[in-house]
Protein backbone atom coordinates (compact mmCIF):
# COMPACT_ATOMS: atom_id res chain seq x y z
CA UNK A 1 -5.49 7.40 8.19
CA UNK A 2 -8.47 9.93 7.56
CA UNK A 3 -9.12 8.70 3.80
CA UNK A 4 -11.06 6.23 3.00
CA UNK A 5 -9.52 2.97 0.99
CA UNK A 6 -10.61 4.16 -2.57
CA UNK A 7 -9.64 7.52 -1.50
CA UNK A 8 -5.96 6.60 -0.32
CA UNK A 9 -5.79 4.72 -3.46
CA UNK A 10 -7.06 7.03 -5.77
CA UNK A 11 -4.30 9.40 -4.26
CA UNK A 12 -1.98 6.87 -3.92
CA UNK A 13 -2.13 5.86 -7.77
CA UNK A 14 -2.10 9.79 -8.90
CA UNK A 15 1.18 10.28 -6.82
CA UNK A 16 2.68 7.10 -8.71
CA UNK A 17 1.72 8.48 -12.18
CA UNK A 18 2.81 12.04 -11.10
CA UNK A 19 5.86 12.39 -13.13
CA UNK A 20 7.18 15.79 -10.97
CA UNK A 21 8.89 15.70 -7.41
CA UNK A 22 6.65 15.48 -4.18
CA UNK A 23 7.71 15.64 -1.15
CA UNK A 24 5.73 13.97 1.49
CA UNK A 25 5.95 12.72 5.48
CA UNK A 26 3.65 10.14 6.76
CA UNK A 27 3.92 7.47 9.14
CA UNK A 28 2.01 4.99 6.82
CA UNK A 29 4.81 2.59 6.37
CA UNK A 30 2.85 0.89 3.93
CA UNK A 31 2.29 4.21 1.56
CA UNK A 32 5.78 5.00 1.80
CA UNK A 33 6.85 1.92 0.61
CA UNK A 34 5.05 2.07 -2.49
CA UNK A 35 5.12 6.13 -3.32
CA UNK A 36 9.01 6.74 -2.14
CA UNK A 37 11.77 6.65 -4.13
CA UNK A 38 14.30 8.31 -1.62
CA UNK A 39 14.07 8.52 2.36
CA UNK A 40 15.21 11.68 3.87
CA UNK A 41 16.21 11.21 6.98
CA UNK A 42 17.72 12.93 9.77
CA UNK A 43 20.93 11.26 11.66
CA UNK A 44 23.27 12.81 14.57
CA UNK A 45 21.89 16.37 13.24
CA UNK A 46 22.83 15.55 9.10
CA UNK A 47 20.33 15.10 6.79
CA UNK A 48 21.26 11.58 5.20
CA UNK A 49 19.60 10.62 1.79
CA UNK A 50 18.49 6.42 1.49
CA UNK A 51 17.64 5.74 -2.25
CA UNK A 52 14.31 3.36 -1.99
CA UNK A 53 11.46 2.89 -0.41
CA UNK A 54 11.20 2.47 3.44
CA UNK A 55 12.08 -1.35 3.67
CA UNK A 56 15.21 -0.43 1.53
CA UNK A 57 15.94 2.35 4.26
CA UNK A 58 15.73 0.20 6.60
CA UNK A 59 18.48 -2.59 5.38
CA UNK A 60 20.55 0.48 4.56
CA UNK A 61 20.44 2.01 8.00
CA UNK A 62 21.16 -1.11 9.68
CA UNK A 63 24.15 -1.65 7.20
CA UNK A 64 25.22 1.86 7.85
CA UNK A 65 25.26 1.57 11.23
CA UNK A 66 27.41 -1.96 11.78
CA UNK A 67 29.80 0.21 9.30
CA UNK A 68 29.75 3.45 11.39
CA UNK A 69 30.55 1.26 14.80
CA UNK A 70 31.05 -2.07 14.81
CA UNK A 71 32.92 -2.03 18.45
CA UNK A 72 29.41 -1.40 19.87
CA UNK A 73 28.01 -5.06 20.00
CA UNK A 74 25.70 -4.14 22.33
CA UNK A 75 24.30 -1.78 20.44
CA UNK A 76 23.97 -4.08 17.50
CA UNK A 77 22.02 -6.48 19.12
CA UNK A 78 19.59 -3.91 20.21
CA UNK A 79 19.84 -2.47 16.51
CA UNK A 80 18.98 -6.11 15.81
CA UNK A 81 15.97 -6.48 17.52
CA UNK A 82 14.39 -3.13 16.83
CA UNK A 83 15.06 -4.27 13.08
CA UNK A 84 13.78 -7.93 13.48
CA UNK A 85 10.54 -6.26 15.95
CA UNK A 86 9.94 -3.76 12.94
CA UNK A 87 10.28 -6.39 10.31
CA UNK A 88 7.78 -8.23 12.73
CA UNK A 89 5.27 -5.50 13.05
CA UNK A 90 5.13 -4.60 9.17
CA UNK A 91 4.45 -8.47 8.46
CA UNK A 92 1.46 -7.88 11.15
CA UNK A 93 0.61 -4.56 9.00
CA UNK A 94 0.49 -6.38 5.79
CA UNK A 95 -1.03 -9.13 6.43
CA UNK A 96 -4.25 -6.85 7.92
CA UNK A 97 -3.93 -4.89 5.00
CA UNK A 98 -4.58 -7.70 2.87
CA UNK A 99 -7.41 -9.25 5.11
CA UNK A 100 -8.83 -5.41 4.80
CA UNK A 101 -8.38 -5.41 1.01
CA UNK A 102 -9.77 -9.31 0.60
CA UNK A 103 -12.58 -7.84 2.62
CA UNK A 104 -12.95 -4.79 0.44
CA UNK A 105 -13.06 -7.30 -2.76
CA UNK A 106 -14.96 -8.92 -1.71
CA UNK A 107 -17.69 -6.52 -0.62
CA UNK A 108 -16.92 -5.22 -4.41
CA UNK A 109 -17.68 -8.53 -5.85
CA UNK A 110 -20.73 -8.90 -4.34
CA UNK A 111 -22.32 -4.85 -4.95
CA UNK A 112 -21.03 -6.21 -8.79
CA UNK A 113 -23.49 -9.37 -8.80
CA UNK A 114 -26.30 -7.56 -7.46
CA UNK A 115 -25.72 -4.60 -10.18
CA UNK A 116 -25.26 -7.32 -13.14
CA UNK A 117 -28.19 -8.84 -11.89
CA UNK A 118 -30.05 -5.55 -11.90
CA UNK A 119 -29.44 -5.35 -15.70
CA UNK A 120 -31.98 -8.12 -16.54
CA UNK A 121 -34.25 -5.88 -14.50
CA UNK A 122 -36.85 -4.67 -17.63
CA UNK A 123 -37.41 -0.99 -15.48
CA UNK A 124 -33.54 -1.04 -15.85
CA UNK A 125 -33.11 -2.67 -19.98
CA UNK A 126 -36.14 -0.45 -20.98
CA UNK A 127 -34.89 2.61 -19.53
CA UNK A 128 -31.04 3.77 -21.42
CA UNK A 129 -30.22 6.68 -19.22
CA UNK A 130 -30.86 3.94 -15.82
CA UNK A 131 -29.14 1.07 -18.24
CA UNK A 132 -26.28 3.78 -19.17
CA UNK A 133 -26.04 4.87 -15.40
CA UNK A 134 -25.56 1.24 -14.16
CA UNK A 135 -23.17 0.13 -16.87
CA UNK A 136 -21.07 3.27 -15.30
CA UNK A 137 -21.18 2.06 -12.06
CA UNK A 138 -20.29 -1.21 -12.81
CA UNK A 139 -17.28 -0.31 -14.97
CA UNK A 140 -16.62 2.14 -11.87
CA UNK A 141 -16.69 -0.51 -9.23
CA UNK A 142 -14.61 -2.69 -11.76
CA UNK A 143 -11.84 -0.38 -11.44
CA UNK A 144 -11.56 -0.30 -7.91
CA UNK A 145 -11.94 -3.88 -7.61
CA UNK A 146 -9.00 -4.11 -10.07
CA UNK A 147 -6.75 -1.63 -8.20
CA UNK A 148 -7.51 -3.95 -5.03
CA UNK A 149 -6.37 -6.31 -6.25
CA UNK A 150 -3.09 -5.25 -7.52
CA UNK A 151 -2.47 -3.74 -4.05
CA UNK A 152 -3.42 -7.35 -2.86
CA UNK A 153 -0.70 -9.06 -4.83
CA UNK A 154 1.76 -6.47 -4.27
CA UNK A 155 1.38 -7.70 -0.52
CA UNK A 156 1.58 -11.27 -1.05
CA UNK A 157 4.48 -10.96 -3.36
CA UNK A 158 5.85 -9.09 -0.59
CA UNK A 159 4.75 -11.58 2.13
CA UNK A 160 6.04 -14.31 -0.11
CA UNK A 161 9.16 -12.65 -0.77
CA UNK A 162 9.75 -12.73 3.42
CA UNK A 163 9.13 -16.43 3.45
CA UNK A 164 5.86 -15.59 4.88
């Protein structure tokens, strides 16, 4: 919550090429979902270990628990509709993560127009270091826009994956 969106991605990306073990708690659903590969969690006072990410926990928990007690209908149903309210309420975090990333690209796209533009500037073309400089940014900004937008699709694969 206290980075910035290049920043979380930035750390976000290292942690995914990181080829070592990291151990992490955070209650972004979102970045646990795509760093974790194993959910440690904590159940009746035993640690319990949920290969995945956190939607995978999620399925597996619920399938644990039917398993552990089924006699407890009552309990299922409310197990049912925490799960369906959570499924509910990570849709809603999705979908404004990808209205804040469509935002972000497009606030990229448009710092990229005004920078190509600046190119056919002649204090810019005469000048190489200023030329150089730009040509840095721009490749900079490029990148960013590019992991955008691969965050962006992740998301609407997801979404589309839900039927959403």
């Amino acid at each position: 919550n206290n980075l910035d969106m290049v920043s979380k991605e930035i750390v976000e990306k290292a942690l995914m090429d990181y080829k070592g073990t990291v151990l992490f708690v955070s209650h972004d659903r979102y970045f646990i979902n795509r760093i974790a590969t194993k959910i440690f969690a904590i159940e009746d006072g035993q640690l319990v270990i949920y290969p995945g990410n956190y939607d995978e926990y999620l399925m597996k928990k619920s399938a644990r628990r039917a398993v552990v007690d089924p006699s407890q209908t009552e309990a299922k149903k409310t197990s049912d509709y925490e799960a369906m309210k959570q499924r509910r309420n990570t849709i809603q975090r999705y979908k404004r993560k990808q209205q804040e990333l469509e935002e972000a690209i497009k606030g990229i796209e448009k710092e990229l127009h005004d920078l190509k533009a600046e190119q056919f500037n002649e204090e810019v073309y005469m000048d190489h270091e200023k030329a150089l400089a730009l040509q840095r940014k721009i490749k900079d900004l490029e990148a960013q826009q590019q992991t955008l937008l691969e965050h962006w699709f992740e998301i609407s694969e997801w979404l589309e994956k839900e039927g959403i």
